[in-house]
PDB file of N, CA and C in Angstrom:
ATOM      1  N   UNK A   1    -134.973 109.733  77.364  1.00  0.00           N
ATOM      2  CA  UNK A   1    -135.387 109.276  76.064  1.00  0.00           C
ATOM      3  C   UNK A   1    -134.928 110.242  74.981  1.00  0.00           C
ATOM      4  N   UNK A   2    -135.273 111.951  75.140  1.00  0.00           N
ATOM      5  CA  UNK A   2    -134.512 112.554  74.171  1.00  0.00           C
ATOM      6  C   UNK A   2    -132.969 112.519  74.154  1.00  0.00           C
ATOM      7  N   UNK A   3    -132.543 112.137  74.978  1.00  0.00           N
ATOM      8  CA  UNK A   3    -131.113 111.915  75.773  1.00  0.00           C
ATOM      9  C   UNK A   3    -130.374 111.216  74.389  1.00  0.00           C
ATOM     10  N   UNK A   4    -131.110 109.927  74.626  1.00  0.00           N
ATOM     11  CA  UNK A   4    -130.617 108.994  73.464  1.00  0.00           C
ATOM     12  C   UNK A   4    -131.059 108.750  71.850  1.00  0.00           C
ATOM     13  N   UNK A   5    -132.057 109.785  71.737  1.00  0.00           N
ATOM     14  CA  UNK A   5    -132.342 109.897  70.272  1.00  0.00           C
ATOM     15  C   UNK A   5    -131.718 110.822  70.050  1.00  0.00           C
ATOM     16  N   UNK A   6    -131.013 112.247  70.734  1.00  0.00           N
ATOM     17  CA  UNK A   6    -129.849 112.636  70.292  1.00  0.00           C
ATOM     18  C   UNK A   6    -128.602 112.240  69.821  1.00  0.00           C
ATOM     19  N   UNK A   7    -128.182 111.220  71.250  1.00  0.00           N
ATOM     20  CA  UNK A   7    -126.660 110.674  71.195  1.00  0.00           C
ATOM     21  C   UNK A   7    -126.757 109.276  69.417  1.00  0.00           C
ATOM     22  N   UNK A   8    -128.260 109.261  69.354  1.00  0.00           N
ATOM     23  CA  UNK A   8    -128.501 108.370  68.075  1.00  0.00           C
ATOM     24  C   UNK A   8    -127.981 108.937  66.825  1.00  0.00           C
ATOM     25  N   UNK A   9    -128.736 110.523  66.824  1.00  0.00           N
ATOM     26  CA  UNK A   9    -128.403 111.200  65.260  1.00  0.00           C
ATOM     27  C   UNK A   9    -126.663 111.908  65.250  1.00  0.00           C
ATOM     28  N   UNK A  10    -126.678 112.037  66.653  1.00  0.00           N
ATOM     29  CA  UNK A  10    -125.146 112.116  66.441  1.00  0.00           C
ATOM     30  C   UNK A  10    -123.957 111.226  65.664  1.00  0.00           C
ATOM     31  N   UNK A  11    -124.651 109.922  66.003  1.00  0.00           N
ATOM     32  CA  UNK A  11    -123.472 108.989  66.154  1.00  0.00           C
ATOM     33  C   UNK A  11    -123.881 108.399  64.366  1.00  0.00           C
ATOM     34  N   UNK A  12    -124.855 108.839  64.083  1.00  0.00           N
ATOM     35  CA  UNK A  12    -125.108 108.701  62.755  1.00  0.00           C
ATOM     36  C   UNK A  12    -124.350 109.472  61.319  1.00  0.00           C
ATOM     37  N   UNK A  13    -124.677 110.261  62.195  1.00  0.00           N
ATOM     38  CA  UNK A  13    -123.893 112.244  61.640  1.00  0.00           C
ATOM     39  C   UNK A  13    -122.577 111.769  61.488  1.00  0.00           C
ATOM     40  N   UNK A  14    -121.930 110.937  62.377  1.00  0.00           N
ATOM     41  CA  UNK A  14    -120.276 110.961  62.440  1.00  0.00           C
ATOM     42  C   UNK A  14    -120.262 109.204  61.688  1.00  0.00           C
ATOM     43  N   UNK A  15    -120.778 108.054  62.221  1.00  0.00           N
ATOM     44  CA  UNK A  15    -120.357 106.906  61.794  1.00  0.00           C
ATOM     45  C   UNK A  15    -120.785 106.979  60.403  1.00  0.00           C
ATOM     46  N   UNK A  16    -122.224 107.761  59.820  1.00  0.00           N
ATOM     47  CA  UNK A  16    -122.110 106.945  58.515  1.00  0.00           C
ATOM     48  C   UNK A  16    -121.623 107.449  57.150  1.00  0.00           C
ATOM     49  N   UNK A  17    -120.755 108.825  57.369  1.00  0.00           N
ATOM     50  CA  UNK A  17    -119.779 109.125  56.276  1.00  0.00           C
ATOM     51  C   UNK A  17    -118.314 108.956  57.216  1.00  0.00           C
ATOM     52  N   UNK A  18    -117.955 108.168  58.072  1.00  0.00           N
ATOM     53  CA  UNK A  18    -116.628 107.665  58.146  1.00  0.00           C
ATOM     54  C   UNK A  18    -117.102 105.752  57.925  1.00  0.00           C
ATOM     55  N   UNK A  19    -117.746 105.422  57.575  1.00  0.00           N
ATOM     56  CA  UNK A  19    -118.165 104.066  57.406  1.00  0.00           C
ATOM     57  C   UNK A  19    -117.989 103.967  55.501  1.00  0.00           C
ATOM     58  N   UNK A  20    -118.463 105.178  55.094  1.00  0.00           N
ATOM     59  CA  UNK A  20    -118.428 105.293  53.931  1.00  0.00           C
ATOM     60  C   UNK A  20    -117.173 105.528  53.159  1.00  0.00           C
ATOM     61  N   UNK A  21    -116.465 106.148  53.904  1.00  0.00           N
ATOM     62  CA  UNK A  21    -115.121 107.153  53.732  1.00  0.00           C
ATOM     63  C   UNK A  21    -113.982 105.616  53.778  1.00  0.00           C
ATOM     64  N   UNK A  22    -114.001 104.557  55.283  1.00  0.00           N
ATOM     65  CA  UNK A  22    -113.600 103.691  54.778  1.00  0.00           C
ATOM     66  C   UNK A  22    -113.786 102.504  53.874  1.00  0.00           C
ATOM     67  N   UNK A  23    -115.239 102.038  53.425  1.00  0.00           N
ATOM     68  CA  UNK A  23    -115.385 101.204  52.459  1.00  0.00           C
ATOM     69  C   UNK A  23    -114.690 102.071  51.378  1.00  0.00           C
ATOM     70  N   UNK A  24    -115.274 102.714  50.886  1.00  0.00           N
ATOM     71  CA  UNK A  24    -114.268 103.459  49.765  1.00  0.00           C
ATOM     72  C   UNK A  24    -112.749 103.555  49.759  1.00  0.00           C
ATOM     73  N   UNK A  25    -112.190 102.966  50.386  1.00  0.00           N
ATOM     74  CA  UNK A  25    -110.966 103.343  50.858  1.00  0.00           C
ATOM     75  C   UNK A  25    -110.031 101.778  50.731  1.00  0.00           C
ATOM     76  N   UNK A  26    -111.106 100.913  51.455  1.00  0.00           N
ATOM     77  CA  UNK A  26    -110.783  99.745  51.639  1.00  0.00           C
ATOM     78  C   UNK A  26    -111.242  98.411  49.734  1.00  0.00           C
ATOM     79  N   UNK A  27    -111.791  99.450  48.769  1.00  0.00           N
ATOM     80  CA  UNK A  27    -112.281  99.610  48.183  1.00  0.00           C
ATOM     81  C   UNK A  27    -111.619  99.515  46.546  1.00  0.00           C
ATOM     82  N   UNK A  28    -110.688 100.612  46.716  1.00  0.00           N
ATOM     83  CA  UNK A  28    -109.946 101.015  45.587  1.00  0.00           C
ATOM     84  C   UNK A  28    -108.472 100.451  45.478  1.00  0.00           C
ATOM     85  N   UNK A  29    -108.270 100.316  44.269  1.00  0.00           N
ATOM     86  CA  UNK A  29    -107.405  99.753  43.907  1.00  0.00           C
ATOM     87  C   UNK A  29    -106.086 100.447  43.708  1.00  0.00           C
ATOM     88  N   UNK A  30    -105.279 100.284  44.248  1.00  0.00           N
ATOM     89  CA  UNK A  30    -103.491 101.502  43.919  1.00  0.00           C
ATOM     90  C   UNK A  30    -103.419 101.302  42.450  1.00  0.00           C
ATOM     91  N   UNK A  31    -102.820 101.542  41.982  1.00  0.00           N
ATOM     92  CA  UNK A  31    -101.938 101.506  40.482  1.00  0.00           C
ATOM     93  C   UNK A  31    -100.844 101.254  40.263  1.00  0.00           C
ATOM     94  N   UNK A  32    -100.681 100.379  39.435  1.00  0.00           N
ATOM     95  CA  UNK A  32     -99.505 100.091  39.748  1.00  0.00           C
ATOM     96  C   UNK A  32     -98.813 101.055  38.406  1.00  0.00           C
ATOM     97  N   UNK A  33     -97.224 100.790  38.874  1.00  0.00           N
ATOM     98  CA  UNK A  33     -96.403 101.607  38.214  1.00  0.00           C
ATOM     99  C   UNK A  33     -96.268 101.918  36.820  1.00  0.00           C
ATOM    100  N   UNK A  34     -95.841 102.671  36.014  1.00  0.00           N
ATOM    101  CA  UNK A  34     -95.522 102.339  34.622  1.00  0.00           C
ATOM    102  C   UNK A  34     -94.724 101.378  34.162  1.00  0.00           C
ATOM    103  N   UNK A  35     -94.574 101.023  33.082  1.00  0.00           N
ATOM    104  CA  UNK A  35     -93.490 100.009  33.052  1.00  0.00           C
ATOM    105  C   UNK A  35     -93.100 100.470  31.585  1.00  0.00           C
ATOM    106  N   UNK A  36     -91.516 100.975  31.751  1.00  0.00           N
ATOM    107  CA  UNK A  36     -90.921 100.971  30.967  1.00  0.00           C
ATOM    108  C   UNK A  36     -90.338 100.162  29.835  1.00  0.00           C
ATOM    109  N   UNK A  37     -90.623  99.962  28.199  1.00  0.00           N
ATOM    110  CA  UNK A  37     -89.671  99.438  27.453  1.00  0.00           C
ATOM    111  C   UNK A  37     -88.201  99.434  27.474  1.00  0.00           C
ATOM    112  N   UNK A  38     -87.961  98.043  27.584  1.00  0.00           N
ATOM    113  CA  UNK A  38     -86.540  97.896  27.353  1.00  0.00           C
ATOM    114  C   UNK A  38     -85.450  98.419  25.986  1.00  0.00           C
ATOM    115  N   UNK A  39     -86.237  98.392  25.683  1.00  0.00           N
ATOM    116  CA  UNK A  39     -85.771  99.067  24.137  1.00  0.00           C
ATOM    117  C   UNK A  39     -86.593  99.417  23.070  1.00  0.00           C
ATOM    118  N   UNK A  40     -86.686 101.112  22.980  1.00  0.00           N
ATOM    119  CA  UNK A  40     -87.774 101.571  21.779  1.00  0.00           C
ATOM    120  C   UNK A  40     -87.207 101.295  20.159  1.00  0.00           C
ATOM    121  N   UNK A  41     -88.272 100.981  19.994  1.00  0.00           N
ATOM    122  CA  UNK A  41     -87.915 100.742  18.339  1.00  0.00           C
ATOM    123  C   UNK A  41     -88.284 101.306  17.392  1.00  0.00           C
ATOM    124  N   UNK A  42     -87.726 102.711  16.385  1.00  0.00           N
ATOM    125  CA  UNK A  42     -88.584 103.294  15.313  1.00  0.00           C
ATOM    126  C   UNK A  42     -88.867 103.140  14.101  1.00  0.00           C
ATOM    127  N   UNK A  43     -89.884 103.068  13.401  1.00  0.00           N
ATOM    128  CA  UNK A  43     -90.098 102.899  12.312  1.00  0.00           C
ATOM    129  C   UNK A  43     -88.795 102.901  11.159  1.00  0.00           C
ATOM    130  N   UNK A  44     -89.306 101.616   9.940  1.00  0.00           N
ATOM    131  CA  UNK A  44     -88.295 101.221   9.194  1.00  0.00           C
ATOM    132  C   UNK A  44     -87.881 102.954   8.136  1.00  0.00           C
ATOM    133  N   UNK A  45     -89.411 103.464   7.996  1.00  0.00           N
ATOM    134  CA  UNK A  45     -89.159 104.380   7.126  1.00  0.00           C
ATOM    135  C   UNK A  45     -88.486 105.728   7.770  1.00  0.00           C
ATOM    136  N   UNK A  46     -87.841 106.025   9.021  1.00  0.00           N
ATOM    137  CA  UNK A  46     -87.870 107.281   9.531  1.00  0.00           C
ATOM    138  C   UNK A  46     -85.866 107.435   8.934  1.00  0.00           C
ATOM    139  N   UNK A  47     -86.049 108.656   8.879  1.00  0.00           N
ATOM    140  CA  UNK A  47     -84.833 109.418   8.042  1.00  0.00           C
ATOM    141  C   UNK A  47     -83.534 108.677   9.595  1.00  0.00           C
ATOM    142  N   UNK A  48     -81.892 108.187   9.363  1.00  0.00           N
ATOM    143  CA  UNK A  48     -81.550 108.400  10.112  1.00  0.00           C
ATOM    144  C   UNK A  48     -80.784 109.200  10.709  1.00  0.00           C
ATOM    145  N   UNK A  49     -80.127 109.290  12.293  1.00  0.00           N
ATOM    146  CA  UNK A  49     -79.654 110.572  12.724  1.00  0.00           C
ATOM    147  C   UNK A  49     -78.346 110.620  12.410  1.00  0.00           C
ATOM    148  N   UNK A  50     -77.395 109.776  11.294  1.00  0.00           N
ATOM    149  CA  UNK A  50     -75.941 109.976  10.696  1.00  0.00           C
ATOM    150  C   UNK A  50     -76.596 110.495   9.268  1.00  0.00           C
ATOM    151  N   UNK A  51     -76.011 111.503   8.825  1.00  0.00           N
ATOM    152  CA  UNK A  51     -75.955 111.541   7.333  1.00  0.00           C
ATOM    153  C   UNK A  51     -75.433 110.701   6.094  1.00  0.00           C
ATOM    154  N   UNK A  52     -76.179 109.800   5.083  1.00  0.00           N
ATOM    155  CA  UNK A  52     -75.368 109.386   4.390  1.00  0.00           C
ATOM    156  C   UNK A  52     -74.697 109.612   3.277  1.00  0.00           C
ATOM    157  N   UNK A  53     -74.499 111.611   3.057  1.00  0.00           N
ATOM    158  CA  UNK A  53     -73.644 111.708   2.380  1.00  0.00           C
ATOM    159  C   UNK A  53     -73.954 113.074   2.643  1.00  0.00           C
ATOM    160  N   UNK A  54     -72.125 113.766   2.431  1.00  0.00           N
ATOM    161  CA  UNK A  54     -71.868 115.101   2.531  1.00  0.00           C
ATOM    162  C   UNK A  54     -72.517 116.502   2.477  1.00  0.00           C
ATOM    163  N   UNK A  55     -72.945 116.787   3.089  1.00  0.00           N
ATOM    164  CA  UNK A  55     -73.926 118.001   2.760  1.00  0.00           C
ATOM    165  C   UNK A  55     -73.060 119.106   2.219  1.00  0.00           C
ATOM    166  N   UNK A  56     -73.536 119.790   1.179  1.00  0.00           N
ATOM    167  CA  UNK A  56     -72.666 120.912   0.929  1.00  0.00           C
ATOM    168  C   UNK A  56     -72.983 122.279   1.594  1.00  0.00           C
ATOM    169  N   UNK A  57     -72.284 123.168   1.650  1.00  0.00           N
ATOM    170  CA  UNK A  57     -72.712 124.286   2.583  1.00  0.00           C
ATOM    171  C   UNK A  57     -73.483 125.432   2.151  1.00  0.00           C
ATOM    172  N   UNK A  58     -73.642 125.026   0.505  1.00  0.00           N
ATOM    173  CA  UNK A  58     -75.243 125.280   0.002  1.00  0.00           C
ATOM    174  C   UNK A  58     -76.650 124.984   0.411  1.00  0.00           C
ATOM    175  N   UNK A  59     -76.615 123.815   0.863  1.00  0.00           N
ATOM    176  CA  UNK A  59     -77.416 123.192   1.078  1.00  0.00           C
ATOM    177  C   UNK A  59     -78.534 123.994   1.686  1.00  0.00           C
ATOM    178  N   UNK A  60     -80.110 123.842   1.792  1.00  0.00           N
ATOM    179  CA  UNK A  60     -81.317 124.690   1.699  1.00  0.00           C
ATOM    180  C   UNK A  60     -81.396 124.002   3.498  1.00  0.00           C
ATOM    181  N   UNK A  61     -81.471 124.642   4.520  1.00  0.00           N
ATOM    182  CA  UNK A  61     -81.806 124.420   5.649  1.00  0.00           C
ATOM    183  C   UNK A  61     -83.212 123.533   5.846  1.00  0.00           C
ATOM    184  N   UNK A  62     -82.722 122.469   6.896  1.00  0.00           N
ATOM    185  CA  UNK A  62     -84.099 121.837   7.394  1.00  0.00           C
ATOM    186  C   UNK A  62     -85.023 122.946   8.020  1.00  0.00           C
ATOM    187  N   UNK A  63     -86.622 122.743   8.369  1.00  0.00           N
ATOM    188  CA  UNK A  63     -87.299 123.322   8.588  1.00  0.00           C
ATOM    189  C   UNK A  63     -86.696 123.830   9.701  1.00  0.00           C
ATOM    190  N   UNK A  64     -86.068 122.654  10.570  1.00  0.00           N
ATOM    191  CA  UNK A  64     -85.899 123.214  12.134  1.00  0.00           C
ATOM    192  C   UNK A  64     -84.944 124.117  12.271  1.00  0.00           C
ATOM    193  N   UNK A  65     -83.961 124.131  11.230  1.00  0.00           N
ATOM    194  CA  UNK A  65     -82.620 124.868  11.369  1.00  0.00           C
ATOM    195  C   UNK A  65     -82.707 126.515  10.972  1.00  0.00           C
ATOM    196  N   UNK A  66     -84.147 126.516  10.141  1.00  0.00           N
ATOM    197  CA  UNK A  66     -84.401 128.034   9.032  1.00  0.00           C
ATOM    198  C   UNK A  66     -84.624 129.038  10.777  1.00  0.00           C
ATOM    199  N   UNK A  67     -84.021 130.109  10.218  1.00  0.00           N
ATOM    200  CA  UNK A  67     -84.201 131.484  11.127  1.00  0.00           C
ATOM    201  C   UNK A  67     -85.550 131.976  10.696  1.00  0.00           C
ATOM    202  N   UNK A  68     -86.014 132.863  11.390  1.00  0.00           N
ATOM    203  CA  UNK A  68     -87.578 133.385  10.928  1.00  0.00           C
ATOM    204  C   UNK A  68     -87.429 134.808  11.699  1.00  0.00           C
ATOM    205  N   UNK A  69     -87.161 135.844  10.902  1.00  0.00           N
ATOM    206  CA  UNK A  69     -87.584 137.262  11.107  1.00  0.00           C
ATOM    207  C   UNK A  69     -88.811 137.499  11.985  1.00  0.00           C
ATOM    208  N   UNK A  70     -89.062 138.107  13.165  1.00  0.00           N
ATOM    209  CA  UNK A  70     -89.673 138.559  14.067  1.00  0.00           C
ATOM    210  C   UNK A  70     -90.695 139.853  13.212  1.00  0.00           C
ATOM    211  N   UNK A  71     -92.018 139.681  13.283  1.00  0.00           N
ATOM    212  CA  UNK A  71     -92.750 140.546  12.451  1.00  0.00           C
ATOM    213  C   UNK A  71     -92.876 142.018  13.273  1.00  0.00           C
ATOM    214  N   UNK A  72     -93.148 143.266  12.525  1.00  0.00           N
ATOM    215  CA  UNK A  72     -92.973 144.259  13.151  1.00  0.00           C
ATOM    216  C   UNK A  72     -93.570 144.475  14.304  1.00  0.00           C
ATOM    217  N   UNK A  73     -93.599 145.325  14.985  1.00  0.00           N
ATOM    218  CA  UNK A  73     -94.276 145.327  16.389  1.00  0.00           C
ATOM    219  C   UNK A  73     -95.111 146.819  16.006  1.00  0.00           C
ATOM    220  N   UNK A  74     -96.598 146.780  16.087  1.00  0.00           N
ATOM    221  CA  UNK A  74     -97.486 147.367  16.055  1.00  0.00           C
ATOM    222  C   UNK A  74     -98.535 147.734  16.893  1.00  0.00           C
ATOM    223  N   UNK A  75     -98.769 148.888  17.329  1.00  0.00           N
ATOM    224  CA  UNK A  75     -99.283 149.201  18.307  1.00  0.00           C
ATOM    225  C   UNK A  75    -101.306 149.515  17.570  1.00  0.00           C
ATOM    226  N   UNK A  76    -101.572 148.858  17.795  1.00  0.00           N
ATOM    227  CA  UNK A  76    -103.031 148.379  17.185  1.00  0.00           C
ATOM    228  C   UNK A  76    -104.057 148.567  17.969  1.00  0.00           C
ATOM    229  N   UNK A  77    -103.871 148.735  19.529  1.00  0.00           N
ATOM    230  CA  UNK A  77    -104.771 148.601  20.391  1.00  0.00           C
ATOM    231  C   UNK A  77    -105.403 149.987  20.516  1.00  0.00           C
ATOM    232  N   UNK A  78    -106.637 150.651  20.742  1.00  0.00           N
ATOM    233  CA  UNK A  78    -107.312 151.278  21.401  1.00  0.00           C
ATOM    234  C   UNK A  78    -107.246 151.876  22.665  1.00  0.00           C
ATOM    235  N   UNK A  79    -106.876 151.137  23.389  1.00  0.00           N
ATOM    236  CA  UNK A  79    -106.897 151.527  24.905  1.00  0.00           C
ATOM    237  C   UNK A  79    -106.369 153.060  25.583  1.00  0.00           C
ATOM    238  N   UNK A  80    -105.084 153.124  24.755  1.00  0.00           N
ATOM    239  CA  UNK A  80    -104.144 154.463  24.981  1.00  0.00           C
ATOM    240  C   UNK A  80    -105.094 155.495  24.721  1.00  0.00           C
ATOM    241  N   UNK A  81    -106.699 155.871  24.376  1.00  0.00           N
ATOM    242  CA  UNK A  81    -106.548 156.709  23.884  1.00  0.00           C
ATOM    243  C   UNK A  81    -106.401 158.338  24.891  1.00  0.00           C
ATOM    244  N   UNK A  82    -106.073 157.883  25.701  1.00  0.00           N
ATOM    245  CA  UNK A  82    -106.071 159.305  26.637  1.00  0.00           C
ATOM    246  C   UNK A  82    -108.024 159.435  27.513  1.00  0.00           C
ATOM    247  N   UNK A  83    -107.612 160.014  28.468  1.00  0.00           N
ATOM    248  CA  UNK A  83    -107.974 159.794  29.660  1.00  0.00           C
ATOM    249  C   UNK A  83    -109.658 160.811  29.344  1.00  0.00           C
ATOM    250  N   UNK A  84    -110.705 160.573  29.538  1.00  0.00           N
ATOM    251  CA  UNK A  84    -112.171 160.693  29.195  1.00  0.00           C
ATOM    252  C   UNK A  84    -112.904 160.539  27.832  1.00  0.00           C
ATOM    253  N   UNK A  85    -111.728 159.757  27.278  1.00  0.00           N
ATOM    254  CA  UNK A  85    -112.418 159.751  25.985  1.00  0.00           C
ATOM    255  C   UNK A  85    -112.947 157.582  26.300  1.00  0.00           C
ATOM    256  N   UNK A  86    -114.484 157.785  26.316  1.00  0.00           N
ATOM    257  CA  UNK A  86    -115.534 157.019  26.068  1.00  0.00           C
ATOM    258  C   UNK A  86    -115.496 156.177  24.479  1.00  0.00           C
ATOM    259  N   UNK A  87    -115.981 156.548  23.831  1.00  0.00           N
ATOM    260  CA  UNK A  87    -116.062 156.836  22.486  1.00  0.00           C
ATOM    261  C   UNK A  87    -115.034 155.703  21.785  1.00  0.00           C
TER     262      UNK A  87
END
């Protein structure tokens, strides 16, 4: 009799999170793929990528094109200050 109220909680222990494991399984739905546009289309107002007229070599650089100077390099931190100083 304890024989089989063991082989009971065993078979409980194991069937009822693989019972669970497959409803969940049997359950969910795949996804399906993305689906790509055949052809993107951009707005009427956006600048386009030919120029329609000569740029001179005056001309004031787009944002993306401007260079930007690297700011000095400053040693600011604390840490260095040498070896037992707390403080």
């Amino acid at each position: 009799m304890v024989f089989s109220h063991r082989m009971a909680a065993l078979a409980a222990v194991v069937v009822i999170p693989l019972g669970i494991a497959a409803t969940s399984y049997a359950l969910t739905d795949s996804p399906e793929s993305p689906k790509v546009p055949p052809k993107v289309e951009l707005e009427s107002g956006s600048p386009s990528s030919t120029p329609t007229s000569t740029a001179s070599p005056t001309a004031t650089p787009t944002p993306s094109d401007e260079v930007v100077s690297r700011p000095p390099v400053s040693d600011d931190d604390d840490d260095d200050d040498g070896p037992g100083d707390d403080g």
